[in-house]
N, C-alpha and C. Protein backbone atom coordinates (compact mmCIF):
# COMPACT_ATOMS: atom_id res chain seq x y z
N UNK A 1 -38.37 -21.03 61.47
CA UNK A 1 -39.59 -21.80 61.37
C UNK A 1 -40.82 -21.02 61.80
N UNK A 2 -40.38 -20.19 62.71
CA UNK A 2 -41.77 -19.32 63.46
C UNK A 2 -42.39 -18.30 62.02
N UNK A 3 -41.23 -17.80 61.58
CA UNK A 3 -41.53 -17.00 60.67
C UNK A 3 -42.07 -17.63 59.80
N UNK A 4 -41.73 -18.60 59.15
CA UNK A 4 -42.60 -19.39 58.43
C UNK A 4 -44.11 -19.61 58.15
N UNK A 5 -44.04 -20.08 59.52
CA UNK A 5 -45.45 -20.30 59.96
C UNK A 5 -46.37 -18.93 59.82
N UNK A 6 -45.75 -18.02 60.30
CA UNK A 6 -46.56 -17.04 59.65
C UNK A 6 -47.14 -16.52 58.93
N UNK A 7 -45.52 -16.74 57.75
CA UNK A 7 -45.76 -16.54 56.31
C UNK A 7 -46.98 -17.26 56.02
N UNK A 8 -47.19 -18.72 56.43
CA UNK A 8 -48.08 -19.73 55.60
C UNK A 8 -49.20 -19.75 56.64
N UNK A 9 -49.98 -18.85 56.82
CA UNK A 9 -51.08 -19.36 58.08
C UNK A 9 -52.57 -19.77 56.66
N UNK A 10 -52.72 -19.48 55.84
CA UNK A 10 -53.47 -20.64 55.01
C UNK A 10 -53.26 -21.99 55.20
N UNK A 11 -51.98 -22.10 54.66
CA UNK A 11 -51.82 -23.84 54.67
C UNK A 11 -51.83 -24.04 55.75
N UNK A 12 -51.16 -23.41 56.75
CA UNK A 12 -51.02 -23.98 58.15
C UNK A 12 -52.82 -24.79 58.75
N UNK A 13 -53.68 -23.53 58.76
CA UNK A 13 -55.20 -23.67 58.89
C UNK A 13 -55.33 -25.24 58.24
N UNK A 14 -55.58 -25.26 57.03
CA UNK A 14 -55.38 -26.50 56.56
C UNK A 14 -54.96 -27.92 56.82
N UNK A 15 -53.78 -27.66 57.23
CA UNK A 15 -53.17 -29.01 57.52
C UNK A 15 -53.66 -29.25 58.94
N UNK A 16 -53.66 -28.33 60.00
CA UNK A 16 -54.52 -28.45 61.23
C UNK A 16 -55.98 -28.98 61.15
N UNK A 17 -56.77 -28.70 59.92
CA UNK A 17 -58.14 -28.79 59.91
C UNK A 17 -58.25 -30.36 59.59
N UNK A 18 -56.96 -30.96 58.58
CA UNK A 18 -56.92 -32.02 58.23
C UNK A 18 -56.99 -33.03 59.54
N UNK A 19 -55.78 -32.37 60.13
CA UNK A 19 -55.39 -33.52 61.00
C UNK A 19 -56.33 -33.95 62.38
N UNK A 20 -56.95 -32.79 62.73
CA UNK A 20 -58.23 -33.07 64.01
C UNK A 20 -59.27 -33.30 63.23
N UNK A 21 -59.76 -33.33 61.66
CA UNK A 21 -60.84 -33.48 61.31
C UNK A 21 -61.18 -34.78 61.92
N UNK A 22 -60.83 -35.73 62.02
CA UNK A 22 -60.98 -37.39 62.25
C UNK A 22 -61.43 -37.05 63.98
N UNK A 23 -60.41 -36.42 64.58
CA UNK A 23 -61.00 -36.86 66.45
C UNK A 23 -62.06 -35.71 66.12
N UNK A 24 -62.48 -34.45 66.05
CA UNK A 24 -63.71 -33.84 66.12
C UNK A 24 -65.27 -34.93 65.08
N UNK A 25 -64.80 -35.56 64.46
CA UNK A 25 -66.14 -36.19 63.61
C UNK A 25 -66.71 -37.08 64.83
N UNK A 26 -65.61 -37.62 65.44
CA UNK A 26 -65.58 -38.44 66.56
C UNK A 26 -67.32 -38.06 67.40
N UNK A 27 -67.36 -37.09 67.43
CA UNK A 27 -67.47 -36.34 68.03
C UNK A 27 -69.41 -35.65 67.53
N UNK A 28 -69.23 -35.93 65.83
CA UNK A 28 -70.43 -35.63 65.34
C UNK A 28 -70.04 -34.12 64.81
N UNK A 29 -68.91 -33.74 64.94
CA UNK A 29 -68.45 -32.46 64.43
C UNK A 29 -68.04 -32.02 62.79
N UNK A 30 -68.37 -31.18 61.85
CA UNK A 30 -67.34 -31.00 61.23
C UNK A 30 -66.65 -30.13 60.98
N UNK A 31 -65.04 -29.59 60.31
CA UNK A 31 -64.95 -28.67 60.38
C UNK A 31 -64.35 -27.89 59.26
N UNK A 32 -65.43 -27.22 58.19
CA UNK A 32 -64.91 -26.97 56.92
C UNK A 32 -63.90 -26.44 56.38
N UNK A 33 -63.82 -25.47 57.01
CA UNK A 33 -62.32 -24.23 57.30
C UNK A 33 -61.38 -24.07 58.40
N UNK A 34 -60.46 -23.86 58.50
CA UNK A 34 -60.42 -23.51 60.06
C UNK A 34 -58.87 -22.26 59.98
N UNK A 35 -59.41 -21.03 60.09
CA UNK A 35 -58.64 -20.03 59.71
C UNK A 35 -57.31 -19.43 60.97
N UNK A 36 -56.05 -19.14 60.91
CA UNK A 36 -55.05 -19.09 62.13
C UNK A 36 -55.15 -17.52 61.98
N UNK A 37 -55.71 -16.63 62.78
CA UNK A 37 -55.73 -15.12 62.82
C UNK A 37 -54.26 -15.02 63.46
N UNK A 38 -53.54 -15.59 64.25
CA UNK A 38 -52.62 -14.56 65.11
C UNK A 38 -51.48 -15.80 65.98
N UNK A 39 -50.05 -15.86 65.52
CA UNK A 39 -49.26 -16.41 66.28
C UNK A 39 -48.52 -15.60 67.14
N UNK A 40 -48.66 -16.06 68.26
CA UNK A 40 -48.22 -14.77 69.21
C UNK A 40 -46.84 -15.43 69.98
N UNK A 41 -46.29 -14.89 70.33
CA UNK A 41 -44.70 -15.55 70.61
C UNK A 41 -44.30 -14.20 72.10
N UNK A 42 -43.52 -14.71 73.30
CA UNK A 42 -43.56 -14.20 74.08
C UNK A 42 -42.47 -12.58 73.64
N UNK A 43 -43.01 -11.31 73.97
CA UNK A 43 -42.12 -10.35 73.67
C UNK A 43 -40.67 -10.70 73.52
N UNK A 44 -39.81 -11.29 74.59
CA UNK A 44 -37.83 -11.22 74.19
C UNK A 44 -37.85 -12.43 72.94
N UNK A 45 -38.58 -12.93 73.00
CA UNK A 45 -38.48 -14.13 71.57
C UNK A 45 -38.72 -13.12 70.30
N UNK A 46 -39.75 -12.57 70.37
CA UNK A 46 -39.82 -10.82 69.40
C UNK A 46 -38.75 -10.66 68.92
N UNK A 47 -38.39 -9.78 70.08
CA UNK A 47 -37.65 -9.12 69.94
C UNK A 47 -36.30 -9.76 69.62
N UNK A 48 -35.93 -10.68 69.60
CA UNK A 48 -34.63 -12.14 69.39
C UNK A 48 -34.85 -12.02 67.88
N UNK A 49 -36.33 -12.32 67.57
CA UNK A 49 -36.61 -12.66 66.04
C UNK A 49 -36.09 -11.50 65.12
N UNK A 50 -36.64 -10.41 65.56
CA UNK A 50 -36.64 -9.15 64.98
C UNK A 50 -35.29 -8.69 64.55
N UNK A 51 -34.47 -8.99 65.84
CA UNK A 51 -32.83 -8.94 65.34
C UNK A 51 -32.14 -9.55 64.44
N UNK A 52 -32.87 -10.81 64.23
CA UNK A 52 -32.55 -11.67 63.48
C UNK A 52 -32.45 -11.49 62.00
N UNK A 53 -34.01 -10.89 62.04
CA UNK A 53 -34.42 -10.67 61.15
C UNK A 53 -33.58 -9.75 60.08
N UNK A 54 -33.47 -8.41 60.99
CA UNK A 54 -32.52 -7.23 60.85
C UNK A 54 -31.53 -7.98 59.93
N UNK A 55 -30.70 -8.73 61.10
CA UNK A 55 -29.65 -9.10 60.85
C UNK A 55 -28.94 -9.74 58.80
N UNK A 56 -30.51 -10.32 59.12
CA UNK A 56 -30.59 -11.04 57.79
C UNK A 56 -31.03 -10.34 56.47
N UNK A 57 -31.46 -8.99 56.77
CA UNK A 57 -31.79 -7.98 55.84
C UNK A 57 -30.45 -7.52 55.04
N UNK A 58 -29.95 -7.18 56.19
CA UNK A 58 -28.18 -6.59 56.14
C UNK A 58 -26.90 -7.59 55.80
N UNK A 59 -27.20 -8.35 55.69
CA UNK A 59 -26.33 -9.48 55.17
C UNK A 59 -24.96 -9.69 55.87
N UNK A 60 -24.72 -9.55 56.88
CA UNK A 60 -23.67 -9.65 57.62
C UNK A 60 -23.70 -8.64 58.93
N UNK A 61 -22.61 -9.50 59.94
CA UNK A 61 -22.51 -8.69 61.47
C UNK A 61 -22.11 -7.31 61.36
N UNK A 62 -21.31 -7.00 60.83
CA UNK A 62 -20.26 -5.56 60.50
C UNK A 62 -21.78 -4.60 60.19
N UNK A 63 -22.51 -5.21 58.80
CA UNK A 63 -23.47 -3.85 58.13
C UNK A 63 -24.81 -3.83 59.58
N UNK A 64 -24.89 -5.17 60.16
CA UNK A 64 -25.81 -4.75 61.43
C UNK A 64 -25.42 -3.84 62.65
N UNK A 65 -24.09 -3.83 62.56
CA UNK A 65 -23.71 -2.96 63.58
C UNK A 65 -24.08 -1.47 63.13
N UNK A 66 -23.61 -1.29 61.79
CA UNK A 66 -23.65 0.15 61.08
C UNK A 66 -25.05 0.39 61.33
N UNK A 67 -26.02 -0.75 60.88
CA UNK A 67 -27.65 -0.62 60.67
C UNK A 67 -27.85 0.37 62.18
N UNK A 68 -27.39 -0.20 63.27
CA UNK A 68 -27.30 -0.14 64.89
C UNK A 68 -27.35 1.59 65.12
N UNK A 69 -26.31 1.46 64.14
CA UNK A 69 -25.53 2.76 64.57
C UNK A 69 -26.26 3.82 64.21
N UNK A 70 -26.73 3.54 62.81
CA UNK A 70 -27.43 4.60 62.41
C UNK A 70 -28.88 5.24 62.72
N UNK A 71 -28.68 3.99 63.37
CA UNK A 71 -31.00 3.83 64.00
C UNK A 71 -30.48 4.63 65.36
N UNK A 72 -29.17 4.44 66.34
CA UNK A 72 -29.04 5.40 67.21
C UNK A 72 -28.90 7.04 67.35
N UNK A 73 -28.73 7.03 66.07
CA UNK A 73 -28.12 8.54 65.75
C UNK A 73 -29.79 9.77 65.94
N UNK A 74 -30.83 8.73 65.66
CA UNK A 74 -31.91 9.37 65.22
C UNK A 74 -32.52 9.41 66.85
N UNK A 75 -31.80 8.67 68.01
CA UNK A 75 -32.46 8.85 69.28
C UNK A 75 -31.54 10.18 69.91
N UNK A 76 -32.09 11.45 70.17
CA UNK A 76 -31.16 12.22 71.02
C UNK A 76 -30.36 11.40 72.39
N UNK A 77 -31.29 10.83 73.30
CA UNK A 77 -31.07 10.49 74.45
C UNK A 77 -29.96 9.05 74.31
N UNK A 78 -29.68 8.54 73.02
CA UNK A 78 -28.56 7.59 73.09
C UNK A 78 -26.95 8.26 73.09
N UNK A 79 -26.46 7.13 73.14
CA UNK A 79 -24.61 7.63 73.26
C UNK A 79 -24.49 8.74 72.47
N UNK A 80 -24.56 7.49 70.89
CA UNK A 80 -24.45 7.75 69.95
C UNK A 80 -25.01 9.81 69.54
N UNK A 81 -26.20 9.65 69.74
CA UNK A 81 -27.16 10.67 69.75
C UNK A 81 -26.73 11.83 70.69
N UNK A 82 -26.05 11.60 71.43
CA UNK A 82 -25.46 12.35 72.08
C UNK A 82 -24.32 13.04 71.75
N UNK A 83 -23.50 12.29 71.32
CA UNK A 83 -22.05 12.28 71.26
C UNK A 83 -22.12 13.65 69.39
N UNK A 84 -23.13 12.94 68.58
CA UNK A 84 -23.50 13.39 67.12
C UNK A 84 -23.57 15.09 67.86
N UNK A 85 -24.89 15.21 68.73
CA UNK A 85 -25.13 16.48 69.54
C UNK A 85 -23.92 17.42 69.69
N UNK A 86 -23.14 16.66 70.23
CA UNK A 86 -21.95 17.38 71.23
C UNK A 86 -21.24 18.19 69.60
N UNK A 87 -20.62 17.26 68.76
CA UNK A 87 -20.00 17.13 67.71
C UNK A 87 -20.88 18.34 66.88
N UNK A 88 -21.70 18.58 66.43
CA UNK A 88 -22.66 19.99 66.12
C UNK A 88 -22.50 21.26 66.84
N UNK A 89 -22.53 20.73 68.04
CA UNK A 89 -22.70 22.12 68.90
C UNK A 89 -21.05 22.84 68.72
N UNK A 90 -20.08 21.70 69.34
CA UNK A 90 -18.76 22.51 69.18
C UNK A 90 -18.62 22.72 67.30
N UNK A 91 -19.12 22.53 66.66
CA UNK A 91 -18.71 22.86 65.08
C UNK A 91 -19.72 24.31 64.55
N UNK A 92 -20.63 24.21 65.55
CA UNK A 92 -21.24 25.44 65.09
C UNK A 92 -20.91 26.71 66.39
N UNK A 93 -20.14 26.50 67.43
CA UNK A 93 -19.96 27.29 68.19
C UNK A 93 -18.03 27.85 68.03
N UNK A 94 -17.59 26.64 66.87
CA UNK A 94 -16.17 27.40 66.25
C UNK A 94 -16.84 28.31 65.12
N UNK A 95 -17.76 28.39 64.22
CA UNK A 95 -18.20 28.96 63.27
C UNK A 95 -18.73 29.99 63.71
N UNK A 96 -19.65 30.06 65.02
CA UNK A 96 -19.96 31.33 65.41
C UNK A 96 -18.55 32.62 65.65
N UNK A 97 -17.76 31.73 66.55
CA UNK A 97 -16.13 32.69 66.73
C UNK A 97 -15.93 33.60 65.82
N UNK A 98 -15.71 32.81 64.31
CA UNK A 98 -14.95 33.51 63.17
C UNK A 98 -15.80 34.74 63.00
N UNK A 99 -17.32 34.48 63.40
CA UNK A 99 -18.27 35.48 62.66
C UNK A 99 -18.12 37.16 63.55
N UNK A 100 -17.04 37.49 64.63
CA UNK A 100 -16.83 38.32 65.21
C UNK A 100 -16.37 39.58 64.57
N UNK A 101 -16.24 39.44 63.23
CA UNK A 101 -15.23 40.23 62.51
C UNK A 101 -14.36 40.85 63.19
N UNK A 102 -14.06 41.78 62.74
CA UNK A 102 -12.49 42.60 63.58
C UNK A 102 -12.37 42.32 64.67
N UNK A 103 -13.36 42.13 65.61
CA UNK A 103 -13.43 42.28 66.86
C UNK A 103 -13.41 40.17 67.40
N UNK A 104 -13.57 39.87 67.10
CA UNK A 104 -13.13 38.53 66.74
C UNK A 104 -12.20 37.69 67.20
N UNK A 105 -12.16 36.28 67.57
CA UNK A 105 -10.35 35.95 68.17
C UNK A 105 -10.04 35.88 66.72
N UNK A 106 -9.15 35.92 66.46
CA UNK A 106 -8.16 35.42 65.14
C UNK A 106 -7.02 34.60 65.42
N UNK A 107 -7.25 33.26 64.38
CA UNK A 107 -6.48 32.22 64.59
C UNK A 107 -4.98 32.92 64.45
N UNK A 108 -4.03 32.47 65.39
CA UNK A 108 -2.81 32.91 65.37
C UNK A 108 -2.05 31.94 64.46
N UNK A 109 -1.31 32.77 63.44
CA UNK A 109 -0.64 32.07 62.21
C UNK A 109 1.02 30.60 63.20
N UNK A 110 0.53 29.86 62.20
CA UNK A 110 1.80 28.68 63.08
C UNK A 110 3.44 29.48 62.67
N UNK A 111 3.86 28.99 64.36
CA UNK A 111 5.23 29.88 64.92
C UNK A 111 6.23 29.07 63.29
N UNK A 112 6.51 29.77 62.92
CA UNK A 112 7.67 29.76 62.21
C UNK A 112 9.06 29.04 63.02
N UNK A 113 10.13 28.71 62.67
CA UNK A 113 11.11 28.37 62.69
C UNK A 113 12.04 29.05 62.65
N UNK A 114 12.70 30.13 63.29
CA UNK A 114 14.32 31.47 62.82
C UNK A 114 14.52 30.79 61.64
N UNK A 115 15.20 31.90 60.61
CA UNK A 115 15.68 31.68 59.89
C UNK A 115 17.19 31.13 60.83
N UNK A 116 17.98 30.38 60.60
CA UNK A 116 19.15 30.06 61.34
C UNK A 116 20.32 30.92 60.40
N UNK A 117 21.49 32.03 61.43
CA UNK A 117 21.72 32.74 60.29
C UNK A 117 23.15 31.94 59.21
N UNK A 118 23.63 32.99 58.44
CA UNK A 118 24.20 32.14 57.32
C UNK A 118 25.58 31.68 57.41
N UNK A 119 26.52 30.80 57.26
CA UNK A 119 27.30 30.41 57.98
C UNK A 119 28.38 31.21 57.93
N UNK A 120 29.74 31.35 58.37
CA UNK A 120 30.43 32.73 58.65
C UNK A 120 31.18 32.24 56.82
N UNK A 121 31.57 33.56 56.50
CA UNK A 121 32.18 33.11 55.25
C UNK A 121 33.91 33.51 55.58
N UNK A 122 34.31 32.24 55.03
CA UNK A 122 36.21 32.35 55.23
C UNK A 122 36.62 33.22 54.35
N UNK A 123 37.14 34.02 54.38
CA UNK A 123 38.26 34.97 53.80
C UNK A 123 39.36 34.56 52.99
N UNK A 124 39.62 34.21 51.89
CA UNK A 124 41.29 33.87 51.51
C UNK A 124 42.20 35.45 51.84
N UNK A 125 42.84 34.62 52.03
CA UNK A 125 44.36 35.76 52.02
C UNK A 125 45.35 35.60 51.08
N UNK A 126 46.43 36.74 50.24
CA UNK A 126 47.31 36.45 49.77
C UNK A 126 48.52 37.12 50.50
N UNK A 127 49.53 36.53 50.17
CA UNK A 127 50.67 37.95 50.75
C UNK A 127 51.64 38.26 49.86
N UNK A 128 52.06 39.52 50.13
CA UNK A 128 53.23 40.15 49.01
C UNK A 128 54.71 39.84 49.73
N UNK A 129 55.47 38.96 48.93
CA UNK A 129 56.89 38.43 49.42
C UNK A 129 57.93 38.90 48.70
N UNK A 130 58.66 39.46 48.59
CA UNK A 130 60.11 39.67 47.56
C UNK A 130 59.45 40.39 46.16
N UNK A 131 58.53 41.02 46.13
CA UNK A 131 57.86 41.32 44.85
C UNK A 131 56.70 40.63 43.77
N UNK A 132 56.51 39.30 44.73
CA UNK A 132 55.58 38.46 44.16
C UNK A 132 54.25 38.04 45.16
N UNK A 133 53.36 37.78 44.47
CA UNK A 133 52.27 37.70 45.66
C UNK A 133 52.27 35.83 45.58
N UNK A 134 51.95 35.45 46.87
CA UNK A 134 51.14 33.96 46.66
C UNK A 134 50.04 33.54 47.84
N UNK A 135 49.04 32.98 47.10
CA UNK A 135 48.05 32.40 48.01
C UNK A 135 47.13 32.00 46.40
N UNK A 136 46.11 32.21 46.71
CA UNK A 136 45.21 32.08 48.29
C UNK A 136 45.01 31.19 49.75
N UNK A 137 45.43 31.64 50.54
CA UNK A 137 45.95 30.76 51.66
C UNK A 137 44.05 31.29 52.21
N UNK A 138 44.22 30.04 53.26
CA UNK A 138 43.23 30.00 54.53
C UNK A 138 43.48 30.54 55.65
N UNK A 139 42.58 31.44 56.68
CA UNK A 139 43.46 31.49 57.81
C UNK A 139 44.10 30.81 58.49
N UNK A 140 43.65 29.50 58.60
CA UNK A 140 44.23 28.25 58.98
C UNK A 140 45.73 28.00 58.92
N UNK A 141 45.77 28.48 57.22
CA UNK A 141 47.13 28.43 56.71
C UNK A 141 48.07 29.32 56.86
N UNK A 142 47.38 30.34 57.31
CA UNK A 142 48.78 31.34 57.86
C UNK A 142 48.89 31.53 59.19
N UNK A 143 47.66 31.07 59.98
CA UNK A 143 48.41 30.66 61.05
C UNK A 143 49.65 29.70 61.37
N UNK A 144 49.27 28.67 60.74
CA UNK A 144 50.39 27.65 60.67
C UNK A 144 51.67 28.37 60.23
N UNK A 145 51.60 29.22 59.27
CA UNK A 145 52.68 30.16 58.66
C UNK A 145 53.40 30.84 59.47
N UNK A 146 52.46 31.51 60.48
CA UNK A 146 52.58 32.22 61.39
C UNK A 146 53.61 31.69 62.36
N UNK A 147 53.24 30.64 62.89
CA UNK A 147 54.19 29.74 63.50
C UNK A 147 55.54 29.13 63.35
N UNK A 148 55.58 29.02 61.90
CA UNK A 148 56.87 28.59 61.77
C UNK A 148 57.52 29.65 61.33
N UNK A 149 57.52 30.82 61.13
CA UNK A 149 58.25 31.83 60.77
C UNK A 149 57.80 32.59 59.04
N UNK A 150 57.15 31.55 58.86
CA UNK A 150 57.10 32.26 57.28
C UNK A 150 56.65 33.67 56.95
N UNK A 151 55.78 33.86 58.05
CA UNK A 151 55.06 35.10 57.54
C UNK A 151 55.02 36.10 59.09
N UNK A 152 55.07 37.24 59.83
CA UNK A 152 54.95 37.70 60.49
C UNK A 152 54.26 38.90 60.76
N UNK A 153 54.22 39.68 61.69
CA UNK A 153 53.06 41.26 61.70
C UNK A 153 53.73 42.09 60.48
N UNK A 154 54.73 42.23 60.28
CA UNK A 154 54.73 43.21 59.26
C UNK A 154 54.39 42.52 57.51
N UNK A 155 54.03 41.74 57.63
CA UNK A 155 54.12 40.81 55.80
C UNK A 155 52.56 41.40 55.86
N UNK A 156 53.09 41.61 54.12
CA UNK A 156 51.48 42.68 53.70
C UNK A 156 50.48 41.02 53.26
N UNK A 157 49.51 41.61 53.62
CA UNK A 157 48.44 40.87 53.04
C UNK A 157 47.26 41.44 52.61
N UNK A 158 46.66 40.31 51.69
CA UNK A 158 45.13 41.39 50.79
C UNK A 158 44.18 39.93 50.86
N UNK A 159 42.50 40.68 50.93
CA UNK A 159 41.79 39.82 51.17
C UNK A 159 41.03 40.57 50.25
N UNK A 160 39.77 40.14 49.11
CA UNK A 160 39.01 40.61 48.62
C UNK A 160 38.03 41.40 49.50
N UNK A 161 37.92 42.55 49.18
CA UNK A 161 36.88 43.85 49.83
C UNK A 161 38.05 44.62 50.51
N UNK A 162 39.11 44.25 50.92
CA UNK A 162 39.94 45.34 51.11
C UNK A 162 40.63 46.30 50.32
N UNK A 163 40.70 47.59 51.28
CA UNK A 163 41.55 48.78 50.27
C UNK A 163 43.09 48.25 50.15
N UNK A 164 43.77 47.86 49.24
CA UNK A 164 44.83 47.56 48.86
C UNK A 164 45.73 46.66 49.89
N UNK A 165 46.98 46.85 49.67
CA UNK A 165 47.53 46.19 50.62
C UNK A 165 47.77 46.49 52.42
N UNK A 166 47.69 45.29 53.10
CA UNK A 166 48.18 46.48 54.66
C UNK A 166 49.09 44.84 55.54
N UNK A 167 49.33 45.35 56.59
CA UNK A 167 50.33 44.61 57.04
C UNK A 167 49.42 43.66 57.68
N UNK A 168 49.88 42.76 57.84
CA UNK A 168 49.27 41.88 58.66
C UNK A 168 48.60 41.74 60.08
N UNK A 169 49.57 42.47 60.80
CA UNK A 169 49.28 43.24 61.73
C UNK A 169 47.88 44.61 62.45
N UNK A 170 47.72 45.07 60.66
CA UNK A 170 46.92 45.80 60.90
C UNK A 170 45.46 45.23 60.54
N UNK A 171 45.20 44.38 60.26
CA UNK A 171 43.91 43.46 59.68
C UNK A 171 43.28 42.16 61.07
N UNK A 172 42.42 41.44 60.83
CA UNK A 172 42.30 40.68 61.27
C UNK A 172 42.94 39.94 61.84
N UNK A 173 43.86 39.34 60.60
CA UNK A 173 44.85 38.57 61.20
C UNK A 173 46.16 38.80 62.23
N UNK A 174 45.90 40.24 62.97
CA UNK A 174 46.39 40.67 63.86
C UNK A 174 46.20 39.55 65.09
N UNK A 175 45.44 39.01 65.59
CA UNK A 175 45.06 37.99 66.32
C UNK A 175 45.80 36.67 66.24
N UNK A 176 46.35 36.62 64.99
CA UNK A 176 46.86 35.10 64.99
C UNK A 176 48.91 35.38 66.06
N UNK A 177 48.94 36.93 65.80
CA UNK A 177 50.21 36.98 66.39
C UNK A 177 50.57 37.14 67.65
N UNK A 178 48.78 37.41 68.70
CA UNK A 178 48.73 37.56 70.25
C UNK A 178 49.14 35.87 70.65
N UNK A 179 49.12 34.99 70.66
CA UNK A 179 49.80 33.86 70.79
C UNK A 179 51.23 33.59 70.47
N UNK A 180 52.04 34.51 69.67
CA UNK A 180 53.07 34.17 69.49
C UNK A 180 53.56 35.08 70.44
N UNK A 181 54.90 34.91 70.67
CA UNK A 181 55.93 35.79 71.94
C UNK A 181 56.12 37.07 71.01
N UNK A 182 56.18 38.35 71.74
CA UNK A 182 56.84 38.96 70.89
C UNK A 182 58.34 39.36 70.42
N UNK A 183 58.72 39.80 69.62
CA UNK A 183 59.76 39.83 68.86
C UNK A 183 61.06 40.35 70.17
N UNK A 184 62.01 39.95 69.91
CA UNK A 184 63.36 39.74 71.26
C UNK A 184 63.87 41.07 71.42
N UNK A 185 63.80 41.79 72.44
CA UNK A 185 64.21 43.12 72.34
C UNK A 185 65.48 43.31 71.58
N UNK A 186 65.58 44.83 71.18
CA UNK A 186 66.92 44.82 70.27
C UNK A 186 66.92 44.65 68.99
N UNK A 187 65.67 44.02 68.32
CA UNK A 187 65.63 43.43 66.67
C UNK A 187 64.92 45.01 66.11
């Protein structure tokens, strides 16, 4: 309504001039015009209005806050204005760094991960029996072999990458026969 009144200080004049014209004639007075130069309203009412006003420019609470935000940015000495400050200085004082050339820190490349190495690869085995070969067995499987008698240190065996045949004994699988007892004196 205040604003209003502002807007309309013609009519306003007017309807005022109307309405005391009658008690000033009273009086021997008249009063042809009567013009409103200035509605003055106490400063925090202002300043109440003004927000208002804002408010109503921006069409909602959310875009007045932004409005807020952005009118702070332009004061150094606010948060806001501050905080913008800080945010410049460290972005132009990483940009200065790089400009060191050689002499320069240099970003250290991100730590890698080991390669983890590759998993062990199993071996087949075959063995030569009575003139015939059979497998491909697992070590697994001639250990078990191992155990029950089937196969012992002297039974030839071949594994791909080896030079031909050799005893069992003399290969890897030398190990599977330190667990067994050895052979009964006398044999």
């Amino acid at each position: 309504p205040v604003l209003e009144m502002a807007a309309n200080t013609r009519d306003l004049g007017r309807l005022v001039a109307e309405a005391i014209s009658e008690t000033i004639a009273a009086y021997g007075l008249n009063l042809p015009e009567l013009y409103i130069e200035n509605i003055s309203l106490p400063p925090s009412v202002e300043k109440a209005l003004d927000e208002r006003t804002s408010r109503g420019i921006t069409g909602n609470l959310d875009e007045h806050f932004r409005y807020k935000a952005g009118q702070s940015l332009d004061q150094p000495g606010s948060a806001a204005g501050q905080a913008m400050g800080m945010g410049m200085g460290a972005g132009m004082g990483m940009a200065m760094g790089g400009m060191g050339g050689p002499w320069g820190v240099r970003p250290q490349a991100p730590a890698t991960a080991p390669v983890p190495p590759p998993p062990p690869v199993e071996h087949v085995w075959h063995i030569a029996r009575d003139g015939k070969t059979t497998g491909p067995y697992s070590k697994a499987d001639l250990g078990k072999m191992a155990a029950g008698g089937e196969m012992d240190r002297e039974s030839y065996v071949w594994t791909p990458g080896q030079d031909g045949w050799k005893k069992a004994d003399e290969t890897e699988l030398a190990e599977l026969f330190t667990v067994m007892p050895p052979p009964p004196p006398g044999t």
